[in-house]
PDBML (XML) file of the C-alpha atoms, coordinates in Angstrom:
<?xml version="1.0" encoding="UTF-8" ?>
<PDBx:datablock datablockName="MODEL"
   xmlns:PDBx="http://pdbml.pdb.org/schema/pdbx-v50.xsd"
   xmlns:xsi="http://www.w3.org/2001/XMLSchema-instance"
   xsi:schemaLocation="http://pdbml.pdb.org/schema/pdbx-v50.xsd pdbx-v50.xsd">
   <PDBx:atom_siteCategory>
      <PDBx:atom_site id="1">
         <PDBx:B_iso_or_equiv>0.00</PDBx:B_iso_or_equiv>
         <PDBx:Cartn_x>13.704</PDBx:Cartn_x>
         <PDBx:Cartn_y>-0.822</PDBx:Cartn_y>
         <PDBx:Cartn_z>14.792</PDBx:Cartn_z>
         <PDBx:auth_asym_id>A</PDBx:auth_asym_id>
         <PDBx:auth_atom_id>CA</PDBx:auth_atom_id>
         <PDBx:auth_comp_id>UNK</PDBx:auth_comp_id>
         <PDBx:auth_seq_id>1</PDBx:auth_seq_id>
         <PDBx:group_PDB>ATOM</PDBx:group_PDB>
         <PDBx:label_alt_id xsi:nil="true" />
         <PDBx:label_asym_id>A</PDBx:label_asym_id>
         <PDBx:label_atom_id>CA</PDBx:label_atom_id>
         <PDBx:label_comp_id>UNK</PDBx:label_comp_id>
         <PDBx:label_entity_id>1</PDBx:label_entity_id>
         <PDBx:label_seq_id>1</PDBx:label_seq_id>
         <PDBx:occupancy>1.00</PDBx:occupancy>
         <PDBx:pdbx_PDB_model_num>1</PDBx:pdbx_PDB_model_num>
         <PDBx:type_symbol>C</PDBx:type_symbol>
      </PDBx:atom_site>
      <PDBx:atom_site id="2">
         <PDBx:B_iso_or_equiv>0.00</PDBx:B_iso_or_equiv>
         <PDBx:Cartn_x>10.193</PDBx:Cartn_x>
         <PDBx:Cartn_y>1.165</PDBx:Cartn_y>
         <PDBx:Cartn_z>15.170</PDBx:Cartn_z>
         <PDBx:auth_asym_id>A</PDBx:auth_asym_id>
         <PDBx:auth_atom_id>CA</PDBx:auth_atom_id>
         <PDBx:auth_comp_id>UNK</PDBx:auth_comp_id>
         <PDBx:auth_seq_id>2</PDBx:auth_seq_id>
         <PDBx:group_PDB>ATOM</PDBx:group_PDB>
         <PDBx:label_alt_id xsi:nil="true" />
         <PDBx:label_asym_id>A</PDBx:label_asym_id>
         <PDBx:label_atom_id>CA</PDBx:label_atom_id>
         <PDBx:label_comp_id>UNK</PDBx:label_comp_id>
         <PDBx:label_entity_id>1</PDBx:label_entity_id>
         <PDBx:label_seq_id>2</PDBx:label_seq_id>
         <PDBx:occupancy>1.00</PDBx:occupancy>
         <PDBx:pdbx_PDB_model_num>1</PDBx:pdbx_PDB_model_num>
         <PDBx:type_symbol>C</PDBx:type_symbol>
      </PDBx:atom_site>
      <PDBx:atom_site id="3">
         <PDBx:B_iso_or_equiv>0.00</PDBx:B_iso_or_equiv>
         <PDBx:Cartn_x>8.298</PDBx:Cartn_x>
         <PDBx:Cartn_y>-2.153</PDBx:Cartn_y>
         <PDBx:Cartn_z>14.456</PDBx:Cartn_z>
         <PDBx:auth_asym_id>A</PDBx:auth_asym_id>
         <PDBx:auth_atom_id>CA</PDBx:auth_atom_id>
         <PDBx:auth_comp_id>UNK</PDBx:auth_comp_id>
         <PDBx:auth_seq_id>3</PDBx:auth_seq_id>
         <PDBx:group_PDB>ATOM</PDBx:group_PDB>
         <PDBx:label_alt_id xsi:nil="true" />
         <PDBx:label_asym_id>A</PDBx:label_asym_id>
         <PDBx:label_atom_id>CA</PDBx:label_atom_id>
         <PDBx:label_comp_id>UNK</PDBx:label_comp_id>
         <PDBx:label_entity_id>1</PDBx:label_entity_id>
         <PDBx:label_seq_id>3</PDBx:label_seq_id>
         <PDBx:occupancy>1.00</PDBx:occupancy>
         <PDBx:pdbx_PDB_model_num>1</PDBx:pdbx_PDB_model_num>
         <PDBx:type_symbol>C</PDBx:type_symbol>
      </PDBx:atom_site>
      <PDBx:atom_site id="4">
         <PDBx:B_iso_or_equiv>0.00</PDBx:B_iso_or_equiv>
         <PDBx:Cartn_x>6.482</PDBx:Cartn_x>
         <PDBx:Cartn_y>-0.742</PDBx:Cartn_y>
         <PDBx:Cartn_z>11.396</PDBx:Cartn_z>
         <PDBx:auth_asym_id>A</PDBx:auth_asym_id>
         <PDBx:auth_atom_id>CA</PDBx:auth_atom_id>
         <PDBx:auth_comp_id>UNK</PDBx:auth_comp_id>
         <PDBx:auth_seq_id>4</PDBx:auth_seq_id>
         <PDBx:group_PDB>ATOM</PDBx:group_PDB>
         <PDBx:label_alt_id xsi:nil="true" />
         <PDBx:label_asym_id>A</PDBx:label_asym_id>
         <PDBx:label_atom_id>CA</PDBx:label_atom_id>
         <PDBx:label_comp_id>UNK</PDBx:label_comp_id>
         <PDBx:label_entity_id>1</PDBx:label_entity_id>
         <PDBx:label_seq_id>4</PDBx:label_seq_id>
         <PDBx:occupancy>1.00</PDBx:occupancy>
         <PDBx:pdbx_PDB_model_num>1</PDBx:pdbx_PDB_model_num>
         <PDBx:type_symbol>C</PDBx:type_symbol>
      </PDBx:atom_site>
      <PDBx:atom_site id="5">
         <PDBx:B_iso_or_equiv>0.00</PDBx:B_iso_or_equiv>
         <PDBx:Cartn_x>5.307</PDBx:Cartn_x>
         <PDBx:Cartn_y>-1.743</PDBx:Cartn_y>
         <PDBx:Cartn_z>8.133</PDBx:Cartn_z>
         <PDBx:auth_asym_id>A</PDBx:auth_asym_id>
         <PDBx:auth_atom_id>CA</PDBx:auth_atom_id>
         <PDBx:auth_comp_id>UNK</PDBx:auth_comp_id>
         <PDBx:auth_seq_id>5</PDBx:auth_seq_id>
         <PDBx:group_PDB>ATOM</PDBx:group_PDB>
         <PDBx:label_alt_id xsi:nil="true" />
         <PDBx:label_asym_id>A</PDBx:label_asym_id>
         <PDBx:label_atom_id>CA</PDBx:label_atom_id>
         <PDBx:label_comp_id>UNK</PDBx:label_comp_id>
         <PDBx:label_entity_id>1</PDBx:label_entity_id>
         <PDBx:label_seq_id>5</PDBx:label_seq_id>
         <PDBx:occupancy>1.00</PDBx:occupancy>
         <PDBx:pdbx_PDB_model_num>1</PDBx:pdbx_PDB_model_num>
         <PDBx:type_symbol>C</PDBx:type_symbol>
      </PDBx:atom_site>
      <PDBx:atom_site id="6">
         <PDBx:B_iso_or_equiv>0.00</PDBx:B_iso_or_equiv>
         <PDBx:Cartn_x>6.543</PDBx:Cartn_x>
         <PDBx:Cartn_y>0.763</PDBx:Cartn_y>
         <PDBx:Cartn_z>5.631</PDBx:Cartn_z>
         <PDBx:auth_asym_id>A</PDBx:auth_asym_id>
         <PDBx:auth_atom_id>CA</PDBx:auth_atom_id>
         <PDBx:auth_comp_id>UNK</PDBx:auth_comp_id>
         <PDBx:auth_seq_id>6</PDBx:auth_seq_id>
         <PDBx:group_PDB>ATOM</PDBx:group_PDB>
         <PDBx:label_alt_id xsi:nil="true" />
         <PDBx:label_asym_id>A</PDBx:label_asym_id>
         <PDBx:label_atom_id>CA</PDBx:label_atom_id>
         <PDBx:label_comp_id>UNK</PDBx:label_comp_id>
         <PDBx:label_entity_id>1</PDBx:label_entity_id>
         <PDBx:label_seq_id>6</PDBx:label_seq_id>
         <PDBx:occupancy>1.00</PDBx:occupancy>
         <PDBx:pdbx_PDB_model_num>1</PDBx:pdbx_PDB_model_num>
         <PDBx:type_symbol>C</PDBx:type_symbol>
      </PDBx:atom_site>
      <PDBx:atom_site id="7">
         <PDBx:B_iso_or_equiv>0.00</PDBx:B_iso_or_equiv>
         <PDBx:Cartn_x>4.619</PDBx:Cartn_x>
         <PDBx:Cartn_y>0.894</PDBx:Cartn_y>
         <PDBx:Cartn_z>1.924</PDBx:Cartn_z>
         <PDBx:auth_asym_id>A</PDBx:auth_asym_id>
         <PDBx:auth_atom_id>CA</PDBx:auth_atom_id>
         <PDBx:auth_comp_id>UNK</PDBx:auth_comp_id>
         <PDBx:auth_seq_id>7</PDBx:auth_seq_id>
         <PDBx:group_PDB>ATOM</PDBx:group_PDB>
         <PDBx:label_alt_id xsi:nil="true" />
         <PDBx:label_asym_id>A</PDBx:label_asym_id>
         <PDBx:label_atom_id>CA</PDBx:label_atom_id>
         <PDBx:label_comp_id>UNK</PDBx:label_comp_id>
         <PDBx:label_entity_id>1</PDBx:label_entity_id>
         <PDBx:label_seq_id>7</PDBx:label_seq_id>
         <PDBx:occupancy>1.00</PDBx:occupancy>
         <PDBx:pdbx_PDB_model_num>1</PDBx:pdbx_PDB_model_num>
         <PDBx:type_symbol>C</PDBx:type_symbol>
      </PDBx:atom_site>
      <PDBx:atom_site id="8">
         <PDBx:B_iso_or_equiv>0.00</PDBx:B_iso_or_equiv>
         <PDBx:Cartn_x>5.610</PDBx:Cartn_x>
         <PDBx:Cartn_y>3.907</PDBx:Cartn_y>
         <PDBx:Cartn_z>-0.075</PDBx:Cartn_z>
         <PDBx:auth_asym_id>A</PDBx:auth_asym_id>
         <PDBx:auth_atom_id>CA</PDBx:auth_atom_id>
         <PDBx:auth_comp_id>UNK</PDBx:auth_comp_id>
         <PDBx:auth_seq_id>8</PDBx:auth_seq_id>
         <PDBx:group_PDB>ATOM</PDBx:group_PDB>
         <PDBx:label_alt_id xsi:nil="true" />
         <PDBx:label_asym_id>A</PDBx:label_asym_id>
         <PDBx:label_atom_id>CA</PDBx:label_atom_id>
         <PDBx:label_comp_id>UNK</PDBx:label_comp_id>
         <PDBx:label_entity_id>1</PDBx:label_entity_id>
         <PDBx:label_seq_id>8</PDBx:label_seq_id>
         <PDBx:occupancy>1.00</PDBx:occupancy>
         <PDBx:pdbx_PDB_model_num>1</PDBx:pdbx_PDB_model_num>
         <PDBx:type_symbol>C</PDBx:type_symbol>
      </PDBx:atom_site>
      <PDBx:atom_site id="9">
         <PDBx:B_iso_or_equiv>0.00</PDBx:B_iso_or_equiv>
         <PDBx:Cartn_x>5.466</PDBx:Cartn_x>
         <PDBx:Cartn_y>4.348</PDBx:Cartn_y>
         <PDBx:Cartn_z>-3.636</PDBx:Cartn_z>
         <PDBx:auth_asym_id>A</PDBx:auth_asym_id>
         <PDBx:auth_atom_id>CA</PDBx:auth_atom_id>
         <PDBx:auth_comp_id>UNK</PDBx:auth_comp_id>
         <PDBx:auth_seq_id>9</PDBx:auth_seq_id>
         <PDBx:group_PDB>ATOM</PDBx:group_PDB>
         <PDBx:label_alt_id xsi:nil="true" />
         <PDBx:label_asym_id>A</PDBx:label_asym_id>
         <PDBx:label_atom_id>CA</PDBx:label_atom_id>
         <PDBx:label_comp_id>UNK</PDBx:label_comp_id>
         <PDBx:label_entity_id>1</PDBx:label_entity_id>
         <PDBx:label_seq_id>9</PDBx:label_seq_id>
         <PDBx:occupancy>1.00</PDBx:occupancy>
         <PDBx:pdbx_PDB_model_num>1</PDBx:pdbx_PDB_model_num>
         <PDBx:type_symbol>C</PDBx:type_symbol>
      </PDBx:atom_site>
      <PDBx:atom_site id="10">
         <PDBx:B_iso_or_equiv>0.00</PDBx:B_iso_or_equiv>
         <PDBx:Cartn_x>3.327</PDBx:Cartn_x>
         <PDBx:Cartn_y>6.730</PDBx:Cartn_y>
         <PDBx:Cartn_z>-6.459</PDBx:Cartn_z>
         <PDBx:auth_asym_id>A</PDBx:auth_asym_id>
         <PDBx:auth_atom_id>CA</PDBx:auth_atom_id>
         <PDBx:auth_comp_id>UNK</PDBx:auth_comp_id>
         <PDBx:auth_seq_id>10</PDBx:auth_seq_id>
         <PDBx:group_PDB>ATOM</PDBx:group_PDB>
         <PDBx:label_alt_id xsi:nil="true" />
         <PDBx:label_asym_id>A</PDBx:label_asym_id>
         <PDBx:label_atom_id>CA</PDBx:label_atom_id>
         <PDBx:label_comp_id>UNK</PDBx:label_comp_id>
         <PDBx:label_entity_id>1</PDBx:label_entity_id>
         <PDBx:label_seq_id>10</PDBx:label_seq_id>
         <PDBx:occupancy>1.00</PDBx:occupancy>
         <PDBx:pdbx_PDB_model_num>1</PDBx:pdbx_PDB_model_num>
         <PDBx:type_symbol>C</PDBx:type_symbol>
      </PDBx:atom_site>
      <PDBx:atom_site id="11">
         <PDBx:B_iso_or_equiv>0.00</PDBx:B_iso_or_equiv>
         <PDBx:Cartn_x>-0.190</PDBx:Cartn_x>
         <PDBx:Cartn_y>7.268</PDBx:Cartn_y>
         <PDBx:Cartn_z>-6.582</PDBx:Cartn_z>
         <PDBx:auth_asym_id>A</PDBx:auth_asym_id>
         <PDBx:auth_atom_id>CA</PDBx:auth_atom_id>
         <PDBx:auth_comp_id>UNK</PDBx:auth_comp_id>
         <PDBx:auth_seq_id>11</PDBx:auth_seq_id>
         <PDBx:group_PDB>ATOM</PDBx:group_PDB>
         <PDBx:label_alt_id xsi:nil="true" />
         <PDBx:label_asym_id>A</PDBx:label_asym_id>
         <PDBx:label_atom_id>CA</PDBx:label_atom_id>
         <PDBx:label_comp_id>UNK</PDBx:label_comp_id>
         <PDBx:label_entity_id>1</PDBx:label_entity_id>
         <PDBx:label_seq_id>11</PDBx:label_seq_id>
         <PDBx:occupancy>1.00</PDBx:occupancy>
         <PDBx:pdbx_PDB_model_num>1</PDBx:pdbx_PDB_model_num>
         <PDBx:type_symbol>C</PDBx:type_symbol>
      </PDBx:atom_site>
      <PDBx:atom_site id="12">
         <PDBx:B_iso_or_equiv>0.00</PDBx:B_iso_or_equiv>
         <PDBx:Cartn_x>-0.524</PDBx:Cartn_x>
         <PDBx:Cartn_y>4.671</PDBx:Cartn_y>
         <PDBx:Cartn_z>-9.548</PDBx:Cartn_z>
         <PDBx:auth_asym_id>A</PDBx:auth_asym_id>
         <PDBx:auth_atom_id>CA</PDBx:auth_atom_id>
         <PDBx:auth_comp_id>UNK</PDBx:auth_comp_id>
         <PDBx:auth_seq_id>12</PDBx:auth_seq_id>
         <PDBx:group_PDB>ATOM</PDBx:group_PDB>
         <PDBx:label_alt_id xsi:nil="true" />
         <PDBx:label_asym_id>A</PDBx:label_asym_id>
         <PDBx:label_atom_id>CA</PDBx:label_atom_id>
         <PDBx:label_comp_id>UNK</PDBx:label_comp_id>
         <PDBx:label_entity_id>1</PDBx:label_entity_id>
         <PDBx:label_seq_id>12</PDBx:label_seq_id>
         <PDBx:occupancy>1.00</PDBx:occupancy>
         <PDBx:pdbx_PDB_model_num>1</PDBx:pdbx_PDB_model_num>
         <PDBx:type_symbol>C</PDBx:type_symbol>
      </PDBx:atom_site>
      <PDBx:atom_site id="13">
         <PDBx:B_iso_or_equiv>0.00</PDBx:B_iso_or_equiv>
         <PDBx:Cartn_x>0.894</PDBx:Cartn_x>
         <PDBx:Cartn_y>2.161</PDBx:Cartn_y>
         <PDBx:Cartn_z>-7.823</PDBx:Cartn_z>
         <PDBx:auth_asym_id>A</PDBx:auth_asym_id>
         <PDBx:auth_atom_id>CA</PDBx:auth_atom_id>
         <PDBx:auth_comp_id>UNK</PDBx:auth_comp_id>
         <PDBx:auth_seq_id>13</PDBx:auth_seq_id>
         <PDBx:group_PDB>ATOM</PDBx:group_PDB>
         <PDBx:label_alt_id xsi:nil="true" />
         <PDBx:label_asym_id>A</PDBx:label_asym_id>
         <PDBx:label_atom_id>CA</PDBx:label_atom_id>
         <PDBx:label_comp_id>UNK</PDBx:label_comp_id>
         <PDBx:label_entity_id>1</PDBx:label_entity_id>
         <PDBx:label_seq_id>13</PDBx:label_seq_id>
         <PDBx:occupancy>1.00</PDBx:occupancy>
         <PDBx:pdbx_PDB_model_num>1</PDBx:pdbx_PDB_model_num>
         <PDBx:type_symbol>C</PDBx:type_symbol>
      </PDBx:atom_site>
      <PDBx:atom_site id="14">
         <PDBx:B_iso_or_equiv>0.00</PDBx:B_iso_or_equiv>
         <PDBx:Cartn_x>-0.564</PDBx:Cartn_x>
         <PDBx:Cartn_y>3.206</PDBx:Cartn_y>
         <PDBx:Cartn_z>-4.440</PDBx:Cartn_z>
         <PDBx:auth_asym_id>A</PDBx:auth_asym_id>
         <PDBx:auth_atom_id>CA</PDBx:auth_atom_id>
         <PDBx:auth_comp_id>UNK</PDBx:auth_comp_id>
         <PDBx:auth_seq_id>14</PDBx:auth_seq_id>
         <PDBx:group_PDB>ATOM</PDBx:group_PDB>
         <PDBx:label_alt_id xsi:nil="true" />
         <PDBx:label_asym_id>A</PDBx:label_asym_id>
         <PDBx:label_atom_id>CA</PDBx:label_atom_id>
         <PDBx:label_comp_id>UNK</PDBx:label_comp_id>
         <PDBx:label_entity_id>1</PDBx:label_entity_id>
         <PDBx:label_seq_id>14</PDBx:label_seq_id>
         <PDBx:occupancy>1.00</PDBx:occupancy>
         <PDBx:pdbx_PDB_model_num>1</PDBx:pdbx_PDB_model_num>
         <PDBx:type_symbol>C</PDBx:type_symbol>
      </PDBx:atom_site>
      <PDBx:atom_site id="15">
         <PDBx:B_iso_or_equiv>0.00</PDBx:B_iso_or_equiv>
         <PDBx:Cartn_x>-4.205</PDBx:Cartn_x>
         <PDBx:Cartn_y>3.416</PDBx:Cartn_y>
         <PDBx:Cartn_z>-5.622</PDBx:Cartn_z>
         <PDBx:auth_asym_id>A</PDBx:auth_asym_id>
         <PDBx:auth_atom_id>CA</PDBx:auth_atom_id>
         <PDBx:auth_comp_id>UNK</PDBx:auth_comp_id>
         <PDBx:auth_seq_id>15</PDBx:auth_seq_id>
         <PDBx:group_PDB>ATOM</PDBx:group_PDB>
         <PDBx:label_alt_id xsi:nil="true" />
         <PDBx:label_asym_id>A</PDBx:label_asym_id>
         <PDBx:label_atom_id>CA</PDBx:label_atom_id>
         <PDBx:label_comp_id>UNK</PDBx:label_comp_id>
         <PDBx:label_entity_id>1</PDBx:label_entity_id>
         <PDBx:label_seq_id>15</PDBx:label_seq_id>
         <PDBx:occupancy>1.00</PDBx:occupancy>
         <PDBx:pdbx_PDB_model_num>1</PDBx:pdbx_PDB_model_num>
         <PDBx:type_symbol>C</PDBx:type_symbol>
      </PDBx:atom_site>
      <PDBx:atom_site id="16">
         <PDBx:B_iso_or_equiv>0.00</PDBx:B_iso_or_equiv>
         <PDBx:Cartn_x>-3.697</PDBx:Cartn_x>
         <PDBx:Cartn_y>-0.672</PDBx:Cartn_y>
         <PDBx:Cartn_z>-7.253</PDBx:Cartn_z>
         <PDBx:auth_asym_id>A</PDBx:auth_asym_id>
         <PDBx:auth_atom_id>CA</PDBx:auth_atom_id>
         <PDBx:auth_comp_id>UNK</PDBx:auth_comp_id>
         <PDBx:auth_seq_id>16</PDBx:auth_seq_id>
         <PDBx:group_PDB>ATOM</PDBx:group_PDB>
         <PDBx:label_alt_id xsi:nil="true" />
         <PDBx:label_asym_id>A</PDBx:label_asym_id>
         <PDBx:label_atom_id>CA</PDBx:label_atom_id>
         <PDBx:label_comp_id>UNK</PDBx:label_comp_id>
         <PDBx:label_entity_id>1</PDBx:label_entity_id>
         <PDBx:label_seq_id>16</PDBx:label_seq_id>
         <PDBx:occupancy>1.00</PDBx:occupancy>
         <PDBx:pdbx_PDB_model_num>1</PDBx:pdbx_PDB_model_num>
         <PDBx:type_symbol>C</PDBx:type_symbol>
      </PDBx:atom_site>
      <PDBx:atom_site id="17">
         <PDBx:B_iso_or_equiv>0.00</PDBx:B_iso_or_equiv>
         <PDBx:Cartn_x>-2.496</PDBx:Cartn_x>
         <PDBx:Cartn_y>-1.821</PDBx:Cartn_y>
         <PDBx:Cartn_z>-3.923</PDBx:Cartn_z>
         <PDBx:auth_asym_id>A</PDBx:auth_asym_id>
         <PDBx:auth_atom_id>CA</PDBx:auth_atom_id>
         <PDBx:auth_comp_id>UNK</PDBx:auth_comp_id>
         <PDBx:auth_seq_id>17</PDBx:auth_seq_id>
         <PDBx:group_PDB>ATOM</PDBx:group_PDB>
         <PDBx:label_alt_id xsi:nil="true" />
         <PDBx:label_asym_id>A</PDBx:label_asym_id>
         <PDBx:label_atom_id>CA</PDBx:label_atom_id>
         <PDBx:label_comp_id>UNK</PDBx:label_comp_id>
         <PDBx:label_entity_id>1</PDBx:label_entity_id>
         <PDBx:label_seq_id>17</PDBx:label_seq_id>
         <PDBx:occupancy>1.00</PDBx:occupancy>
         <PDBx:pdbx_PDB_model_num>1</PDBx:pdbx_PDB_model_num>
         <PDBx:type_symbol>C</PDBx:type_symbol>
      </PDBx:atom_site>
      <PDBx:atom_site id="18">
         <PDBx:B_iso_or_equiv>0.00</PDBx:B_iso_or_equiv>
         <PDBx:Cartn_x>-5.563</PDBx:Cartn_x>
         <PDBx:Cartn_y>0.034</PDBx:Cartn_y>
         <PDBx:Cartn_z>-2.167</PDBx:Cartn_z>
         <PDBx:auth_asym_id>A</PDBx:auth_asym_id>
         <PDBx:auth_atom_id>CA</PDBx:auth_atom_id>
         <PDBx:auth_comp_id>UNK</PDBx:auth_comp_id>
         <PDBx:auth_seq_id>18</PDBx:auth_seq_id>
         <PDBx:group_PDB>ATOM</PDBx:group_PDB>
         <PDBx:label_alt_id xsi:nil="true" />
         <PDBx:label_asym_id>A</PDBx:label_asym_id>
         <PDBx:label_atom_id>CA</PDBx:label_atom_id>
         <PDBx:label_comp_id>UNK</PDBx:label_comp_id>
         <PDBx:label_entity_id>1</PDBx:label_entity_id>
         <PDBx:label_seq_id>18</PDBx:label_seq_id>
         <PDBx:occupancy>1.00</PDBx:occupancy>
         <PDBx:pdbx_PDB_model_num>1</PDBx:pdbx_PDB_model_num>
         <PDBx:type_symbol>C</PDBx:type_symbol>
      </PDBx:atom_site>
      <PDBx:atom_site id="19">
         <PDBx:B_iso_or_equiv>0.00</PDBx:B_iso_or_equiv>
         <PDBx:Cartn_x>-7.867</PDBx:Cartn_x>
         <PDBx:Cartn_y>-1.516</PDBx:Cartn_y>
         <PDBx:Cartn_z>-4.876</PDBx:Cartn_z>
         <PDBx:auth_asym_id>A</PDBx:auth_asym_id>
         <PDBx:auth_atom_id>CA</PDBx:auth_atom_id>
         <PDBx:auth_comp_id>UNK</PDBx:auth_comp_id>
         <PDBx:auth_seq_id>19</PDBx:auth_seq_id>
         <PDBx:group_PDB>ATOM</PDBx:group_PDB>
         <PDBx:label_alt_id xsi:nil="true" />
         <PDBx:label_asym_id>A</PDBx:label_asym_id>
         <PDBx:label_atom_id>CA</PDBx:label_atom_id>
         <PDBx:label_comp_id>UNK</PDBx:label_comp_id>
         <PDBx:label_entity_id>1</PDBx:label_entity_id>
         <PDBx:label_seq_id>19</PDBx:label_seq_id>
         <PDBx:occupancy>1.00</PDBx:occupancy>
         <PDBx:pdbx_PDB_model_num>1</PDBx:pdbx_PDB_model_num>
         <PDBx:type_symbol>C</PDBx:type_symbol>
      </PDBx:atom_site>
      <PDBx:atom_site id="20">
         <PDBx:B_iso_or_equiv>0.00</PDBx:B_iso_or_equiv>
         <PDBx:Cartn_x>-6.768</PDBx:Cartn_x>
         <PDBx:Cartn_y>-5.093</PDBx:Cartn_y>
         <PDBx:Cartn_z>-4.359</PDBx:Cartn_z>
         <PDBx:auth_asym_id>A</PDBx:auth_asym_id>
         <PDBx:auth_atom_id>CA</PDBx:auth_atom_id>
         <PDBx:auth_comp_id>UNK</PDBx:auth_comp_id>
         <PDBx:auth_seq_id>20</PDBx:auth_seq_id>
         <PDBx:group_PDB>ATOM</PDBx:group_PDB>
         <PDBx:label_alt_id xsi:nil="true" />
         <PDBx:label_asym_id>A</PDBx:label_asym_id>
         <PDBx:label_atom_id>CA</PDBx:label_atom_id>
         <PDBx:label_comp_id>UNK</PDBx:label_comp_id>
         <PDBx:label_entity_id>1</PDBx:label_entity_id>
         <PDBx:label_seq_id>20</PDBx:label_seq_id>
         <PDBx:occupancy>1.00</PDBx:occupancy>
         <PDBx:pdbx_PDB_model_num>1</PDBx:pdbx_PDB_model_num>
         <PDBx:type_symbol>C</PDBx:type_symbol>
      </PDBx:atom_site>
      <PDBx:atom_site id="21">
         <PDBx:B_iso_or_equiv>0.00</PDBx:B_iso_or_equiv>
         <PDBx:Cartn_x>-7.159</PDBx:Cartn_x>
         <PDBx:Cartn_y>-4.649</PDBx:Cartn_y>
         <PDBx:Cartn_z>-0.501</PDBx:Cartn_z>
         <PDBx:auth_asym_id>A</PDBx:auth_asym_id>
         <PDBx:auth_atom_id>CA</PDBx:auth_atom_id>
         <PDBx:auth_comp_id>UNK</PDBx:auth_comp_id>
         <PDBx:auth_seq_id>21</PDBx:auth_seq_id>
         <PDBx:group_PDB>ATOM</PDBx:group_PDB>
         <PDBx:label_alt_id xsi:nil="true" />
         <PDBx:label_asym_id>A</PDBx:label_asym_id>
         <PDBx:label_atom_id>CA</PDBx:label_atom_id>
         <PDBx:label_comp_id>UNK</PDBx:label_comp_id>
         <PDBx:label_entity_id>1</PDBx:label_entity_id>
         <PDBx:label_seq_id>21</PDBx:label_seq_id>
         <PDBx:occupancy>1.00</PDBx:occupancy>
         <PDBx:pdbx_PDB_model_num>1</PDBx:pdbx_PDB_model_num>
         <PDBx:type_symbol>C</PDBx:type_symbol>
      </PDBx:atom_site>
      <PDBx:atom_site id="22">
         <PDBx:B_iso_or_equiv>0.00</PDBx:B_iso_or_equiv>
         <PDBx:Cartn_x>-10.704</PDBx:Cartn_x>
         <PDBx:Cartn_y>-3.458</PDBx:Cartn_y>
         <PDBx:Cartn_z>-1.321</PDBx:Cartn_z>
         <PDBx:auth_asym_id>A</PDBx:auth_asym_id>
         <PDBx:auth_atom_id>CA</PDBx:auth_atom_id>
         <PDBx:auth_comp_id>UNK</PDBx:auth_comp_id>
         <PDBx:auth_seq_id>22</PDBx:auth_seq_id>
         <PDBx:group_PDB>ATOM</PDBx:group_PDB>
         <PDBx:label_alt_id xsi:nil="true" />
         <PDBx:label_asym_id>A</PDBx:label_asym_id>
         <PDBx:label_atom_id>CA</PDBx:label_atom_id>
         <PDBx:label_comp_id>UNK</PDBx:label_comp_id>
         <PDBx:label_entity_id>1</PDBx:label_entity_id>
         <PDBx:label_seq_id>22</PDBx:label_seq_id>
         <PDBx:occupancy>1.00</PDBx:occupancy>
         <PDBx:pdbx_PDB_model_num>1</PDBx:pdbx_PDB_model_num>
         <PDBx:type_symbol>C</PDBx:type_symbol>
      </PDBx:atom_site>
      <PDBx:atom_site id="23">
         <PDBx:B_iso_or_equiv>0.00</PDBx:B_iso_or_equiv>
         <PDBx:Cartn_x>-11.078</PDBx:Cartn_x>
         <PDBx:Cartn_y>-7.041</PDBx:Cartn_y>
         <PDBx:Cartn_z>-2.795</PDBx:Cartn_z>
         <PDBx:auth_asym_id>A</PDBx:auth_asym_id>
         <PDBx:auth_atom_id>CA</PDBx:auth_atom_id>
         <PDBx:auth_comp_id>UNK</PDBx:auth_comp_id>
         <PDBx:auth_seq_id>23</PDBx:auth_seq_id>
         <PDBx:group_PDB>ATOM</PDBx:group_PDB>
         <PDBx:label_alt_id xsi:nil="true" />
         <PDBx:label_asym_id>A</PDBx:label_asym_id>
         <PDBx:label_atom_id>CA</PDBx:label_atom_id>
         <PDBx:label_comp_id>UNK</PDBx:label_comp_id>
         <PDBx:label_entity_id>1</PDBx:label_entity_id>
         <PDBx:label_seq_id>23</PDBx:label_seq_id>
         <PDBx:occupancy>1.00</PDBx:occupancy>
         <PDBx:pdbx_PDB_model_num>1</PDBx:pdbx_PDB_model_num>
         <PDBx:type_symbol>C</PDBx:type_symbol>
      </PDBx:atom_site>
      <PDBx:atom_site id="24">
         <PDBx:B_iso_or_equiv>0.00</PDBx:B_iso_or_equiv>
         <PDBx:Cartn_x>-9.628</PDBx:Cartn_x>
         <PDBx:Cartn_y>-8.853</PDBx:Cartn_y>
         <PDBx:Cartn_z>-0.122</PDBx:Cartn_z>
         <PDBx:auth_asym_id>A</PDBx:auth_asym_id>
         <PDBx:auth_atom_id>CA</PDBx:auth_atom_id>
         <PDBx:auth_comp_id>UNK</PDBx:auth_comp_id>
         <PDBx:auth_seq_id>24</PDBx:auth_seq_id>
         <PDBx:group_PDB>ATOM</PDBx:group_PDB>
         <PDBx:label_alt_id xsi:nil="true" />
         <PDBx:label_asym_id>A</PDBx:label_asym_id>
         <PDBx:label_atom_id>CA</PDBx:label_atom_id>
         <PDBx:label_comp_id>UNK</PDBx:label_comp_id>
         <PDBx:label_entity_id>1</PDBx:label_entity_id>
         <PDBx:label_seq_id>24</PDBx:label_seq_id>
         <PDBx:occupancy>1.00</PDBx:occupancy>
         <PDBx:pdbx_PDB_model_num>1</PDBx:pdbx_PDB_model_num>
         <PDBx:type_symbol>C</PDBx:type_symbol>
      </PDBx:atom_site>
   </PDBx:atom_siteCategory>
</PDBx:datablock>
């Protein structure tokens, strides 16, 4: 409905995802 993408999680988890986009 507002078009968006969501990611939500814990810091852990949130700090992986950032590191692997770091990569990319």
């Amino acid at each position: 409905e507002q078009s968006v993408l969501l990611i939500e999680g814990d810091q852990l988890g949130l700090t992986a995802l950032g590191d692997e986009l770091r990569s990319i």
